[in-house]
PDB file of N, CA and C in Angstrom:
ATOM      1  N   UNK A   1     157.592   0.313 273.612  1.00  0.00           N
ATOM      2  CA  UNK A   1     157.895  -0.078 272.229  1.00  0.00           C
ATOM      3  C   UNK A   1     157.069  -1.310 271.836  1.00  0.00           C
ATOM      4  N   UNK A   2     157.514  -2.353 272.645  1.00  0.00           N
ATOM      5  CA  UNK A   2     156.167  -3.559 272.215  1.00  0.00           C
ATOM      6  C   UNK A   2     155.225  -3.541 272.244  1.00  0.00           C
ATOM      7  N   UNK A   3     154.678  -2.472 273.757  1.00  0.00           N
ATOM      8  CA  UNK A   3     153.177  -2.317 273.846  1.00  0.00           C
ATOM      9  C   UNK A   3     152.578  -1.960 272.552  1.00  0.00           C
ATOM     10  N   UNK A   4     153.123  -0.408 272.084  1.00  0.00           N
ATOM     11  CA  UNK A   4     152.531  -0.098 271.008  1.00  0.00           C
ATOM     12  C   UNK A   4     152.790  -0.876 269.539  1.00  0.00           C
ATOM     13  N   UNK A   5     153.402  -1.666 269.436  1.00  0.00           N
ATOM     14  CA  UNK A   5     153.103  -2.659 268.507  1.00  0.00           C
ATOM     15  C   UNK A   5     152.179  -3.763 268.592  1.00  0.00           C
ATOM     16  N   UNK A   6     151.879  -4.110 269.431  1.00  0.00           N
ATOM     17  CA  UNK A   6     150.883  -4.822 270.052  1.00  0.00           C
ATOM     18  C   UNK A   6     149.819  -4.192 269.789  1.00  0.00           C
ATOM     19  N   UNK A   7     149.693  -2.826 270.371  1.00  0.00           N
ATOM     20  CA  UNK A   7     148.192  -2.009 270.049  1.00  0.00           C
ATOM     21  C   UNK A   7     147.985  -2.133 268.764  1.00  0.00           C
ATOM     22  N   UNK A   8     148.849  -1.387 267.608  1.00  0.00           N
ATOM     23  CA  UNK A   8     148.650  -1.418 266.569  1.00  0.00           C
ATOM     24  C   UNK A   8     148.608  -3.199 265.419  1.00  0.00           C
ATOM     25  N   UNK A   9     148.813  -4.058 266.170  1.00  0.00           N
ATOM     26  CA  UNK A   9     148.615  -5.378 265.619  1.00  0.00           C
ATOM     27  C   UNK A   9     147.282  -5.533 266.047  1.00  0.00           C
ATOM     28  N   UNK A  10     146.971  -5.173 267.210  1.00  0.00           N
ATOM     29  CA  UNK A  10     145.362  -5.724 268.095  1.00  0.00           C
ATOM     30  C   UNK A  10     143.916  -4.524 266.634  1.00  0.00           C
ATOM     31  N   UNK A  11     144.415  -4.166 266.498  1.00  0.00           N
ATOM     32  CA  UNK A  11     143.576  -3.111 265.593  1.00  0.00           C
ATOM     33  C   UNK A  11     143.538  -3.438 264.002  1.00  0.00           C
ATOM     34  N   UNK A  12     144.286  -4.169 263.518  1.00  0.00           N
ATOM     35  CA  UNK A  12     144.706  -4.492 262.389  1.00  0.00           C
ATOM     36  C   UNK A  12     143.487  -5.630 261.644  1.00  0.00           C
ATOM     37  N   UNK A  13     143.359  -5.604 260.466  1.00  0.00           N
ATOM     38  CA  UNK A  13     142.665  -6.812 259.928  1.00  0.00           C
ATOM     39  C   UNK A  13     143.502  -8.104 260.296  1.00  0.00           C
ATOM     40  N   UNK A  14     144.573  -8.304 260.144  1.00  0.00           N
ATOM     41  CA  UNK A  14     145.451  -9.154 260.320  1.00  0.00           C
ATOM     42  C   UNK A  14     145.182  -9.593 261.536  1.00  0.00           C
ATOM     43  N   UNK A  15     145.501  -9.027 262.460  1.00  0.00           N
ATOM     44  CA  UNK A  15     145.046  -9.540 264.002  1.00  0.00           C
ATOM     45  C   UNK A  15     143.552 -10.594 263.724  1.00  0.00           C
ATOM     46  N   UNK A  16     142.569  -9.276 263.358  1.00  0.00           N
ATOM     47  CA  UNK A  16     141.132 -10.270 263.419  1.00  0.00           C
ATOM     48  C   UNK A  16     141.205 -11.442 262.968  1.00  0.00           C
ATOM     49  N   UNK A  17     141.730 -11.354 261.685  1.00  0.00           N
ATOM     50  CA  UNK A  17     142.070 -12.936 261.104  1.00  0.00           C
ATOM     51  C   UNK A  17     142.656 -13.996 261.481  1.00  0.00           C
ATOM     52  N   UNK A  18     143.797 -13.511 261.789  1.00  0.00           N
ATOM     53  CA  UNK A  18     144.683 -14.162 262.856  1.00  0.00           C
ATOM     54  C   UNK A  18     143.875 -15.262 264.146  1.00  0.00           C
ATOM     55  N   UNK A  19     143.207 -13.985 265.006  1.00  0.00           N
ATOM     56  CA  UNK A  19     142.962 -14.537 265.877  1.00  0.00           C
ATOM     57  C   UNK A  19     141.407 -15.694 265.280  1.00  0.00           C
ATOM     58  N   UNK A  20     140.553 -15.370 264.055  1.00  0.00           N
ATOM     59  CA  UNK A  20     139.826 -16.672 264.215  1.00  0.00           C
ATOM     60  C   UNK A  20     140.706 -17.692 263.669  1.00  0.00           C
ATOM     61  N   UNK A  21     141.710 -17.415 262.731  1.00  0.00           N
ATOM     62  CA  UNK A  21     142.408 -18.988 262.508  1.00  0.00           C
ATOM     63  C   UNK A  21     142.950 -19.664 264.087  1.00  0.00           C
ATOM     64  N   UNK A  22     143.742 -18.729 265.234  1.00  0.00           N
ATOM     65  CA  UNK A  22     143.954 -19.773 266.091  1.00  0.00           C
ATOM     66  C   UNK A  22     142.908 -20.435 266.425  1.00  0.00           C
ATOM     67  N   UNK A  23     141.627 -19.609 266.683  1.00  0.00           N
ATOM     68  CA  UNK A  23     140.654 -19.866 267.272  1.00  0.00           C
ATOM     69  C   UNK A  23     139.640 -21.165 267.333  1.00  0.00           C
ATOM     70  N   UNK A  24     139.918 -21.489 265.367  1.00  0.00           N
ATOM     71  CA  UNK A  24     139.695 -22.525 264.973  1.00  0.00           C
ATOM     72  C   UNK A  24     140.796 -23.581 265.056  1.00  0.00           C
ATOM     73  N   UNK A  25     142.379 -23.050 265.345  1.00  0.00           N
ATOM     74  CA  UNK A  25     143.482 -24.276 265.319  1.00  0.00           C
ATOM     75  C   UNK A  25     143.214 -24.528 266.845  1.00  0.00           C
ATOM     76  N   UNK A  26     142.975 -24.001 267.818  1.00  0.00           N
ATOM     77  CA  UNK A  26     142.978 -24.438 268.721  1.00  0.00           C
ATOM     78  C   UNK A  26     141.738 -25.448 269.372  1.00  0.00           C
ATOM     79  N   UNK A  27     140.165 -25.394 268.303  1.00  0.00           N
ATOM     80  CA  UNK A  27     139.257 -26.151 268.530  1.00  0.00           C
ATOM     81  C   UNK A  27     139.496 -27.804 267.798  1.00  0.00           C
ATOM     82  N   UNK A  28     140.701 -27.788 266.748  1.00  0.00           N
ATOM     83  CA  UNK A  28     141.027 -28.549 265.792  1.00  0.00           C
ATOM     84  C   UNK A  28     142.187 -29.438 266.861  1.00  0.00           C
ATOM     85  N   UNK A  29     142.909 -28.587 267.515  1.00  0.00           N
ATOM     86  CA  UNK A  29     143.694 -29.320 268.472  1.00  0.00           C
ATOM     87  C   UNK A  29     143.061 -30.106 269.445  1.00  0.00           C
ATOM     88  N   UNK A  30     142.031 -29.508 270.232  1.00  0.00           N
ATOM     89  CA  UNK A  30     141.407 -30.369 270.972  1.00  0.00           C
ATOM     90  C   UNK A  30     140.724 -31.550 270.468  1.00  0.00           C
ATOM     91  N   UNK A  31     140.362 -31.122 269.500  1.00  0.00           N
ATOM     92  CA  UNK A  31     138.958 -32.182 268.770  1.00  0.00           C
ATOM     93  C   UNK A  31     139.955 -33.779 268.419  1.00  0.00           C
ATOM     94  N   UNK A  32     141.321 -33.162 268.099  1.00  0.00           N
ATOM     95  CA  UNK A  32     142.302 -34.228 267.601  1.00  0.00           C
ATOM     96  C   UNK A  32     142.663 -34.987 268.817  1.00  0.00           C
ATOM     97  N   UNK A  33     142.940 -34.150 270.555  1.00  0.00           N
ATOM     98  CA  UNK A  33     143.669 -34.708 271.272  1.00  0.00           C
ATOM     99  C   UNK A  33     142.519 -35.861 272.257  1.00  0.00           C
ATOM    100  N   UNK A  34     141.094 -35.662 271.287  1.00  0.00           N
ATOM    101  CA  UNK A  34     139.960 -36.178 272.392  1.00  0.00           C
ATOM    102  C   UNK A  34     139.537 -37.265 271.517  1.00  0.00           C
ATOM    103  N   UNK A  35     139.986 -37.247 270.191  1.00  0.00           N
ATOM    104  CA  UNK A  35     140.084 -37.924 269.646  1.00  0.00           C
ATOM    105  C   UNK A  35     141.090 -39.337 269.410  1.00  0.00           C
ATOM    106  N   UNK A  36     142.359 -39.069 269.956  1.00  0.00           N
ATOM    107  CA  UNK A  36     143.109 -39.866 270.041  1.00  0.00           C
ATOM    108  C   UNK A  36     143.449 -40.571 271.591  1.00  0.00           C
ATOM    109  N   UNK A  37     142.557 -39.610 272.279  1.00  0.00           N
ATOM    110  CA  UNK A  37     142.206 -40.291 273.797  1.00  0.00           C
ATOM    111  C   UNK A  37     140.892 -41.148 273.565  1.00  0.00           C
ATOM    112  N   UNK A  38     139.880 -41.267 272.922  1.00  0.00           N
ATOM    113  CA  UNK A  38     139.407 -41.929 272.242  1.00  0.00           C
ATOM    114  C   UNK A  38     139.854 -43.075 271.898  1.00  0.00           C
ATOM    115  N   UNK A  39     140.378 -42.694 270.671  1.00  0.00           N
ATOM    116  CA  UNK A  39     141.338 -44.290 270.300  1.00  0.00           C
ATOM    117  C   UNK A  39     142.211 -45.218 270.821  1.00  0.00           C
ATOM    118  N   UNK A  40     143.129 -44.407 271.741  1.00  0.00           N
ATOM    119  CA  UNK A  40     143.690 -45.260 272.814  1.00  0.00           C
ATOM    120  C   UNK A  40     142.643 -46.111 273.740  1.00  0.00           C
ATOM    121  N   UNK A  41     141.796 -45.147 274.402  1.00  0.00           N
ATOM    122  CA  UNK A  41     140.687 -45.832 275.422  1.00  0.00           C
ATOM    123  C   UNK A  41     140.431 -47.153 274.641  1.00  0.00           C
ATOM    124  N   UNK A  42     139.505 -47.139 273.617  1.00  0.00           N
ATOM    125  CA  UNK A  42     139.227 -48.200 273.153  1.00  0.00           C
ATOM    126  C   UNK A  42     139.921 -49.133 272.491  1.00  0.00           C
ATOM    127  N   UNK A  43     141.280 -49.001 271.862  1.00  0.00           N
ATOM    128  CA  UNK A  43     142.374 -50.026 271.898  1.00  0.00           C
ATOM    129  C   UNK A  43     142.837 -50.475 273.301  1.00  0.00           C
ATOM    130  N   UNK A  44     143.036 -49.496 274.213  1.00  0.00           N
ATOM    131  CA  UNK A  44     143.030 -50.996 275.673  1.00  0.00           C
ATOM    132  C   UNK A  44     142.115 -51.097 276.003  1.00  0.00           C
ATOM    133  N   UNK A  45     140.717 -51.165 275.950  1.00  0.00           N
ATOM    134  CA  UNK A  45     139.390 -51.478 275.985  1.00  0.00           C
ATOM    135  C   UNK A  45     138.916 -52.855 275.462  1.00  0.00           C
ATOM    136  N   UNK A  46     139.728 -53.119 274.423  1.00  0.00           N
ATOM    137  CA  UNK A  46     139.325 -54.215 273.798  1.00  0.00           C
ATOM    138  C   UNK A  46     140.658 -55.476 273.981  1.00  0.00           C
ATOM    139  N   UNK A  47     142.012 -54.711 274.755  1.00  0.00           N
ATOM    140  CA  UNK A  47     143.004 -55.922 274.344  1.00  0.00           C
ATOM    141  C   UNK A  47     142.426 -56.520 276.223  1.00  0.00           C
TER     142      UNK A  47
END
């Protein structure tokens, strides 16, 4: 039962779309979390 909902989501426009928005939320997540490892570094960097 799930499988084949799954198949039929994996085939879908929706899926394709889907998967580049995570694709891009998940490059947006990193970019943020290397970013705020960043900012920490260099706030105790400087105290």
């Amino acid at each position: 039962m799930l499988l084949s909902v799954v198949n039929n989501v994996e085939v879908s426009d929706f899926y394709r779309n889907g998967d580049k928005f995570f694709h891009y939320l998940t490059f947006f997540m990193v970019g943020l979390f290397a970013l705020m490892f960043l900012y920490a570094a260099v706030k105790y960097a400087k105290r």
